[in-house]
C-alpha atoms as a PDB file:
ATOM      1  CA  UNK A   1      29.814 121.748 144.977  1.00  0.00           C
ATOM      2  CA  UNK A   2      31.326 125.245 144.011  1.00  0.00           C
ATOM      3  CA  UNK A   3      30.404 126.066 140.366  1.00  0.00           C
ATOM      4  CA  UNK A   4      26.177 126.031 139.272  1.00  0.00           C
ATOM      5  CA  UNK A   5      25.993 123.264 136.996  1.00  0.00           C
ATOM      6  CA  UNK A   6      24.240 125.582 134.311  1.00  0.00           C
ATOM      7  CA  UNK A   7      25.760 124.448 131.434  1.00  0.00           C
ATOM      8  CA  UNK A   8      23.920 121.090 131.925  1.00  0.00           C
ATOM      9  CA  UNK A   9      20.599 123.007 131.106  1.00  0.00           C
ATOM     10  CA  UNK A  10      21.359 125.491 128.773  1.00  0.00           C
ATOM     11  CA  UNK A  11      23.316 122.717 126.249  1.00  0.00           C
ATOM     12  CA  UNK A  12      20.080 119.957 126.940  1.00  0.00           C
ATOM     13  CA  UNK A  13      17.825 122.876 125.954  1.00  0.00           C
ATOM     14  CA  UNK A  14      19.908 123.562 122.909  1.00  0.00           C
ATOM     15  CA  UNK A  15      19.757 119.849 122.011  1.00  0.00           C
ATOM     16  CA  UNK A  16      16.081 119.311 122.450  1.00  0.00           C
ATOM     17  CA  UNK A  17      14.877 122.278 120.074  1.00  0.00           C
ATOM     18  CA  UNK A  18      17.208 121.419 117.461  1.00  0.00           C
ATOM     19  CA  UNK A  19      16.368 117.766 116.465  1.00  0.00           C
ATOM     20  CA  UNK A  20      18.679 115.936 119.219  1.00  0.00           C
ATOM     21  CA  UNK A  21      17.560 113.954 122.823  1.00  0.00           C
ATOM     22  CA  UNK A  22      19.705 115.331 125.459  1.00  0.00           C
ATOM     23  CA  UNK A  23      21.311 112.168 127.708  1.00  0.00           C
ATOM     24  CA  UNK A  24      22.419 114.056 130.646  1.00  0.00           C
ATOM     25  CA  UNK A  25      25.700 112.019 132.240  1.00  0.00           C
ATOM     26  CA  UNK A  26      27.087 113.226 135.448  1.00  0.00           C
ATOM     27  CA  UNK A  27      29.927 115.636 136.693  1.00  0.00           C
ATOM     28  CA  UNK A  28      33.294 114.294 135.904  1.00  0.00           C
ATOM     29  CA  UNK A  29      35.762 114.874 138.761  1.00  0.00           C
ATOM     30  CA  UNK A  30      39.159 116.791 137.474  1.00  0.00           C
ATOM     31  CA  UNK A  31      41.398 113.646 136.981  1.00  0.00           C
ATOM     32  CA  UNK A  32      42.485 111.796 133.544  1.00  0.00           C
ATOM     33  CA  UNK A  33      40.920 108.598 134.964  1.00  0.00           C
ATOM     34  CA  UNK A  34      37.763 110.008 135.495  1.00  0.00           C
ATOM     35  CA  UNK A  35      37.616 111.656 132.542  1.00  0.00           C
ATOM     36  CA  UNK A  36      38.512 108.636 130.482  1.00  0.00           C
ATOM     37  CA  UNK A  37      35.577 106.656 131.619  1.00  0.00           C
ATOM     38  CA  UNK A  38      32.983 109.663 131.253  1.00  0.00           C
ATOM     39  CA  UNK A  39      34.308 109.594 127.186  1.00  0.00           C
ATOM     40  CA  UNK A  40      33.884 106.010 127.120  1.00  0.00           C
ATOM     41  CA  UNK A  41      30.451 105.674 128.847  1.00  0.00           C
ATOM     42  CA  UNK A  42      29.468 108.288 126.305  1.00  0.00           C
ATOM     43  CA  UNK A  43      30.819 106.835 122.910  1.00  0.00           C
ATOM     44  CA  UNK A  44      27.103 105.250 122.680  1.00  0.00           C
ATOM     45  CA  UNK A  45      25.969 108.480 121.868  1.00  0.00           C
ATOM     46  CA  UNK A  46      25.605 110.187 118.251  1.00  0.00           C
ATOM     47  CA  UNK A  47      27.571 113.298 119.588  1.00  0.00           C
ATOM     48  CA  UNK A  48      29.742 114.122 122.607  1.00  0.00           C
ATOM     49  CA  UNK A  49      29.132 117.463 123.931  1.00  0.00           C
ATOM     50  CA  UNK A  50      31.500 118.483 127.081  1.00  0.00           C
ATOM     51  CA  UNK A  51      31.328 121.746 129.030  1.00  0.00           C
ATOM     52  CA  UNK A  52      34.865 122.663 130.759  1.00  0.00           C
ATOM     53  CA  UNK A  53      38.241 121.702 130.988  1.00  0.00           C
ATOM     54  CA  UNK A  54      39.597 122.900 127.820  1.00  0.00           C
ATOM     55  CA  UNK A  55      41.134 125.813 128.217  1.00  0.00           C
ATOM     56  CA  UNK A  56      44.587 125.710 130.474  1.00  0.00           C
ATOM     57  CA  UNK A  57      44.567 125.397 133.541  1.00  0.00           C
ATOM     58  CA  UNK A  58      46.325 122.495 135.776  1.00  0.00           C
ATOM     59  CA  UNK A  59      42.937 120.731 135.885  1.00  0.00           C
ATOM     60  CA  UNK A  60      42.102 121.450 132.248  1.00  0.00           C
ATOM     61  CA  UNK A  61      42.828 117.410 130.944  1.00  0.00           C
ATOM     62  CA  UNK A  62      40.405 116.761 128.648  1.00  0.00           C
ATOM     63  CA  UNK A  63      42.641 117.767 125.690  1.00  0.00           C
ATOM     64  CA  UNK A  64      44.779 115.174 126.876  1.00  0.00           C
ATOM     65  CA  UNK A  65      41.846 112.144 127.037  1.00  0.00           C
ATOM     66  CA  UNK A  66      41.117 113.226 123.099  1.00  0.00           C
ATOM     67  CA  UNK A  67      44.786 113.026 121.990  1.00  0.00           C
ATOM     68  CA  UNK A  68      44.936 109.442 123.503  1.00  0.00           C
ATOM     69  CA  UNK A  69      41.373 107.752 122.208  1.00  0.00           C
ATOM     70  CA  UNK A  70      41.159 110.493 118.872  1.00  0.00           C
ATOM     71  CA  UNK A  71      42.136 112.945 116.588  1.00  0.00           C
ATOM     72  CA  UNK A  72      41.848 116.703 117.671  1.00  0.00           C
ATOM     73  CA  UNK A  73      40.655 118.496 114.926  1.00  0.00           C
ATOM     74  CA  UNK A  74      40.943 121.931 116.783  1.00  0.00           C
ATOM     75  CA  UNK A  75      41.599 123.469 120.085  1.00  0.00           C
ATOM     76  CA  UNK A  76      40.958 127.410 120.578  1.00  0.00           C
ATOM     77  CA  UNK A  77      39.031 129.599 118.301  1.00  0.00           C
ATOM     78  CA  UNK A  78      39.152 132.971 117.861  1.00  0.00           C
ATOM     79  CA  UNK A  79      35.606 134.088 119.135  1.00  0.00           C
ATOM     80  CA  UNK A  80      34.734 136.131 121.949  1.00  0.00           C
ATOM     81  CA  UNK A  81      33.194 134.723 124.482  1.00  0.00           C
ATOM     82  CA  UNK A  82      34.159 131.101 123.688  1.00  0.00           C
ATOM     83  CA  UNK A  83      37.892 130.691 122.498  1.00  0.00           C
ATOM     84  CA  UNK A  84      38.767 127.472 124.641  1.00  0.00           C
ATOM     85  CA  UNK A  85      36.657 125.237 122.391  1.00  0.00           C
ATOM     86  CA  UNK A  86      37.683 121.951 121.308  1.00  0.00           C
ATOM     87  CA  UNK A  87      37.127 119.445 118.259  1.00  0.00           C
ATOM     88  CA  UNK A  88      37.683 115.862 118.083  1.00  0.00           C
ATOM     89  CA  UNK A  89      36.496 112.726 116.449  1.00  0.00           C
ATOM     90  CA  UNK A  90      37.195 109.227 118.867  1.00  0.00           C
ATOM     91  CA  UNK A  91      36.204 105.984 117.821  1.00  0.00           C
ATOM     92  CA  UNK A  92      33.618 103.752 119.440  1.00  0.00           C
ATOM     93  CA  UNK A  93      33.934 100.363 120.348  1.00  0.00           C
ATOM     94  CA  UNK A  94      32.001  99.642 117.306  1.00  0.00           C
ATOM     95  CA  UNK A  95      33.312 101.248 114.791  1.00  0.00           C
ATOM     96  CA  UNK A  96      31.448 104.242 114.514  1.00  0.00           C
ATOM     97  CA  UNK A  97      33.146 107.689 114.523  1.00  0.00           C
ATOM     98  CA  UNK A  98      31.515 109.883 117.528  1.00  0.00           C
ATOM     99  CA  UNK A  99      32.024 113.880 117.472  1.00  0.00           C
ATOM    100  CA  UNK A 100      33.380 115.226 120.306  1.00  0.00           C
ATOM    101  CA  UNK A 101      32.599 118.932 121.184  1.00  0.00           C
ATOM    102  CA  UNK A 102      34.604 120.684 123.845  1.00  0.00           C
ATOM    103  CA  UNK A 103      32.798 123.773 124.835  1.00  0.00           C
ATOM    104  CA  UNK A 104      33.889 126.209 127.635  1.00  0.00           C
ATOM    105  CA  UNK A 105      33.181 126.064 130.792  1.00  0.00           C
ATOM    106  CA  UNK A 106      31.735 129.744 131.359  1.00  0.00           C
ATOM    107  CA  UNK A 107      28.232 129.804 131.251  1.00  0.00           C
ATOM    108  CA  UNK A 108      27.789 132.713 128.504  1.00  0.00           C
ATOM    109  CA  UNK A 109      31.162 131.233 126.206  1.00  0.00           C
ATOM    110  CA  UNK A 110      29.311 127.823 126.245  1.00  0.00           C
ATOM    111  CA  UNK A 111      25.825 128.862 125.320  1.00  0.00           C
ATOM    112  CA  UNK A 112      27.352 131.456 122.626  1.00  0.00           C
ATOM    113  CA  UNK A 113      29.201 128.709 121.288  1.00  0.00           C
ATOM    114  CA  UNK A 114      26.228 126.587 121.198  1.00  0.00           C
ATOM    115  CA  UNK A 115      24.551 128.653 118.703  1.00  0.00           C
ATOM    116  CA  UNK A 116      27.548 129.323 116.725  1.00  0.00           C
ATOM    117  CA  UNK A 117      28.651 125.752 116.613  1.00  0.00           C
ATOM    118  CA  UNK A 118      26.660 122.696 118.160  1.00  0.00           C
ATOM    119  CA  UNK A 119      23.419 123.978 116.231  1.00  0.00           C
ATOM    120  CA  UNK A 120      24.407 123.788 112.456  1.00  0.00           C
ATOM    121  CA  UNK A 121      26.220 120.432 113.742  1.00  0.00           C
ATOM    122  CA  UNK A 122      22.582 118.699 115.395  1.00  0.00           C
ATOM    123  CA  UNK A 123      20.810 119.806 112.513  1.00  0.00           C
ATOM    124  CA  UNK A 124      23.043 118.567 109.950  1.00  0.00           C
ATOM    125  CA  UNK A 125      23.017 115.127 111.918  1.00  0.00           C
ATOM    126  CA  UNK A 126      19.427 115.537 112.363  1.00  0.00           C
ATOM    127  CA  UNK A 127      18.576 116.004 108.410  1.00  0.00           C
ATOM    128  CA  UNK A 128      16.616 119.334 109.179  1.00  0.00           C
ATOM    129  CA  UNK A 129      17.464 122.577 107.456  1.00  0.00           C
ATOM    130  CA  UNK A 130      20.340 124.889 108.192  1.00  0.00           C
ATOM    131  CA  UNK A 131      18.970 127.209 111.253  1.00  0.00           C
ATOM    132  CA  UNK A 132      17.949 130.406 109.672  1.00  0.00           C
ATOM    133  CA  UNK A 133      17.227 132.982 112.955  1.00  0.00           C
ATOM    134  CA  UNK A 134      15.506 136.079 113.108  1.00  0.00           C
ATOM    135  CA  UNK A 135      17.024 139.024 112.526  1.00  0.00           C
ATOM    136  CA  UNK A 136      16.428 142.944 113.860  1.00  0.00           C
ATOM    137  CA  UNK A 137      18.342 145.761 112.232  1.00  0.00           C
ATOM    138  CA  UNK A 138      18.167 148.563 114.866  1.00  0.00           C
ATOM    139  CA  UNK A 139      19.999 151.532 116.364  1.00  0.00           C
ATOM    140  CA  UNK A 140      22.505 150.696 119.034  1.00  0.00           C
ATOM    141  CA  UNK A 141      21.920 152.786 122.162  1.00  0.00           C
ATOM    142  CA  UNK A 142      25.375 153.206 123.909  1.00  0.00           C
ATOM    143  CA  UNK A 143      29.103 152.244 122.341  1.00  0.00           C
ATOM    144  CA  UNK A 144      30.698 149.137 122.536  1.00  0.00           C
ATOM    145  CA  UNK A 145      34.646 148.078 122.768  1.00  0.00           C
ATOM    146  CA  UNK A 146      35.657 145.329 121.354  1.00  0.00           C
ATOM    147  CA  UNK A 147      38.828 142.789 121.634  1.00  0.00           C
ATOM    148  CA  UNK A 148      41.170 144.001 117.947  1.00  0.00           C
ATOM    149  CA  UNK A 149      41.843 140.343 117.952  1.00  0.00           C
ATOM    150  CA  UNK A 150      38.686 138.277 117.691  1.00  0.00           C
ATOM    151  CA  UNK A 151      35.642 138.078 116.589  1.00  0.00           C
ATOM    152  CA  UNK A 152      32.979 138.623 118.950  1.00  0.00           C
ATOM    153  CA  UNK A 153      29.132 137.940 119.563  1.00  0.00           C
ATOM    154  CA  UNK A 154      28.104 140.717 121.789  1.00  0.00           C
ATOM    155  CA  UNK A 155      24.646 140.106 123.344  1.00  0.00           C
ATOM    156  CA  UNK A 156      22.429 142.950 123.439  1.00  0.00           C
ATOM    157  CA  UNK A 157      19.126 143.335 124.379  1.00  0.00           C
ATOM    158  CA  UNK A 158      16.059 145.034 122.185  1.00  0.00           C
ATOM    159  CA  UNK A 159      14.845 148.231 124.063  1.00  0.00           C
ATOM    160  CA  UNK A 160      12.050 151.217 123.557  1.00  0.00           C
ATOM    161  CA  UNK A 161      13.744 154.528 123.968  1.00  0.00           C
ATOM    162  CA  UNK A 162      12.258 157.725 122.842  1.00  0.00           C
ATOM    163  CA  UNK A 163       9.840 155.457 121.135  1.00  0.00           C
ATOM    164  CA  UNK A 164      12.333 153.859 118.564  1.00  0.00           C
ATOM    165  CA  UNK A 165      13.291 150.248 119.103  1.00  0.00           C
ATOM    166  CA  UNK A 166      17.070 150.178 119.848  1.00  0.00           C
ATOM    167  CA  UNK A 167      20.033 147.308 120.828  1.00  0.00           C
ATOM    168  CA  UNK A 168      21.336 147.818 124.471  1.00  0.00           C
ATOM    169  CA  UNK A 169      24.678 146.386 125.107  1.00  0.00           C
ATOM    170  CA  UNK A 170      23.726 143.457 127.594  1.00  0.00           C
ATOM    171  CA  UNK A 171      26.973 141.450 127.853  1.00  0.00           C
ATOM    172  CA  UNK A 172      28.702 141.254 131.413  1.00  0.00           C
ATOM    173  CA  UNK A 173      31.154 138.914 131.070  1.00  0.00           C
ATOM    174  CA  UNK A 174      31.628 134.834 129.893  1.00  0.00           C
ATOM    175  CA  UNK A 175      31.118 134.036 133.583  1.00  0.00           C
ATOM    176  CA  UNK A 176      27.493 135.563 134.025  1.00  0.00           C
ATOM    177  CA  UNK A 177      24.716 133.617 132.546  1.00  0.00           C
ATOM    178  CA  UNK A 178      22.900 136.801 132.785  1.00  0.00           C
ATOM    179  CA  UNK A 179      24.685 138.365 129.651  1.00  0.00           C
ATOM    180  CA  UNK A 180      22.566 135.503 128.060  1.00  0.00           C
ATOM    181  CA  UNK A 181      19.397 135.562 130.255  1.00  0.00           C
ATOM    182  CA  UNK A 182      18.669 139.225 129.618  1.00  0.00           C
ATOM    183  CA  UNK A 183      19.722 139.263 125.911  1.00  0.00           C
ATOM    184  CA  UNK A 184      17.368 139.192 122.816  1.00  0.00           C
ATOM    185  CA  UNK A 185      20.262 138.419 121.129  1.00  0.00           C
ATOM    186  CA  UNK A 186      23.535 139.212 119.894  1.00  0.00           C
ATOM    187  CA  UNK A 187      25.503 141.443 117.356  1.00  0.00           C
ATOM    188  CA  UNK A 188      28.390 140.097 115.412  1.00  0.00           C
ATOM    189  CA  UNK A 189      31.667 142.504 115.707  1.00  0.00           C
ATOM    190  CA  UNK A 190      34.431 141.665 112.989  1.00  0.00           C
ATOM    191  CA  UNK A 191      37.962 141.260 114.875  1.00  0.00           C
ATOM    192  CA  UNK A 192      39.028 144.279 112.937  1.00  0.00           C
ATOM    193  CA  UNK A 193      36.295 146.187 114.863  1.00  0.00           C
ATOM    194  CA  UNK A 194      37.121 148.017 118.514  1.00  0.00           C
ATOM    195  CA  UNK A 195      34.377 149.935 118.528  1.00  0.00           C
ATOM    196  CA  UNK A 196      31.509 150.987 117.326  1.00  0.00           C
ATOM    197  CA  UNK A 197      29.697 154.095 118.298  1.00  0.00           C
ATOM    198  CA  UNK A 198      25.815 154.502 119.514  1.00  0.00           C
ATOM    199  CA  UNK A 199      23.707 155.470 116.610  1.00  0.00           C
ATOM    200  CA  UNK A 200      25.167 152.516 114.498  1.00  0.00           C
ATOM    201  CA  UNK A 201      22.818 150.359 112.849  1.00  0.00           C
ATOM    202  CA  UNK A 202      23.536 146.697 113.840  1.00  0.00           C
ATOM    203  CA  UNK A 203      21.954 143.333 113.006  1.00  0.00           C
ATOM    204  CA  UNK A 204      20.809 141.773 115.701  1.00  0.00           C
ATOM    205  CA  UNK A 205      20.591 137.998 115.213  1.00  0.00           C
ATOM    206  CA  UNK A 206      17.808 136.691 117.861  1.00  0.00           C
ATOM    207  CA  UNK A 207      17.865 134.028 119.852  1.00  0.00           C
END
């Protein structure tokens, strides 16, 4: 009863537009037993998607649950928002092998990581063609810093200033939904990137 269950929304959405059905399960409570049953009552899915409890904290177990029913492809990536994101492939009880994707708990690192990664995975599954967004090559309107040592989707919103159509850094942090909810989309900074000054012309991939 202390975090919004957002996540639950935002991933059902992505699901739903991008060939999938979205079975909603419930909250799992922070223990290895609990956890263990949520995976299992899920194998009858096509694809396990999990928000949370991947990164490493005391309660962060779910790395744990893979490496006993699975193989973990990969844990940690290095994106910004999003780097506690997991990989796995478990087996179900009949004899199919069910993806497992471990996305962050923060709101903004999930979604992000939703478009980066759970999208070109549904439609692949899905037989539909590789997601091809729109894109927007515009001005950006103030600087933005950026981490030297990942690469990072920075959400920016389109603008009208002085009449010209420009990107406005939108991004708050990975724990406010709203860098997502007030973006138009995001810009793509290369890890060897810290900064890049207003003026720039970016490519804004839209949501």
């Amino acid at each position: 009863g202390q975090i919004y269950d957002i996540n639950r929304y935002t991933l059902s959405a992505v699901v739903e537009e991008h060939g999938g059905i979205a079975v909603a399960h419930h909250t799992v409570a922070d223990t290895l037993e609990a956890l263990e049953r949520a995976v299992d009552e899920c194998l009858a899915e096509d694809i396990l998607v999990f928000s949370g409890g991947s990164s490493v904290g005391e309660r962060d177990l779910i790395l744990d649950v893979l490496a006993a029913k699975g193989e973990v492809l990969f844990h940690g990536i290095a994106v910004k928002p999003g780097k506690p994101t997991a990989c796995a492939t478990l087996a179900a009880a009949d004899g199919r092998t069910v993806i497992f994707l471990g996305m962050p708990g923060n709101p903004t690192s999930c979604l992000s990581n939703a478009y980066i990664l759970l999208i070109p995975v549904l439609r692949k599954m899905a037989g539909l063609p590789p997601w091809e967004p729109q894109t927007a090559t515009v001005p950006l309107a103030r600087p933005i810093r950026s981490a030297s040592d990942r690469h990072q989707f920075y959400t920016v919103r389109l603008v009208t200033l002085d009449g010209q159509v420009m990107a406005e850094p939108a991004f708050k942090g990975s724990g406010d939904i709203t860098s997502m909810a007030n973006a138009d989309g995001y810009v793509e900074i290369p890890a060897s990137t810290v900064s890049i000054e207003a003026g720039t012309m970016v490519q804004v991939t839209l949501f």
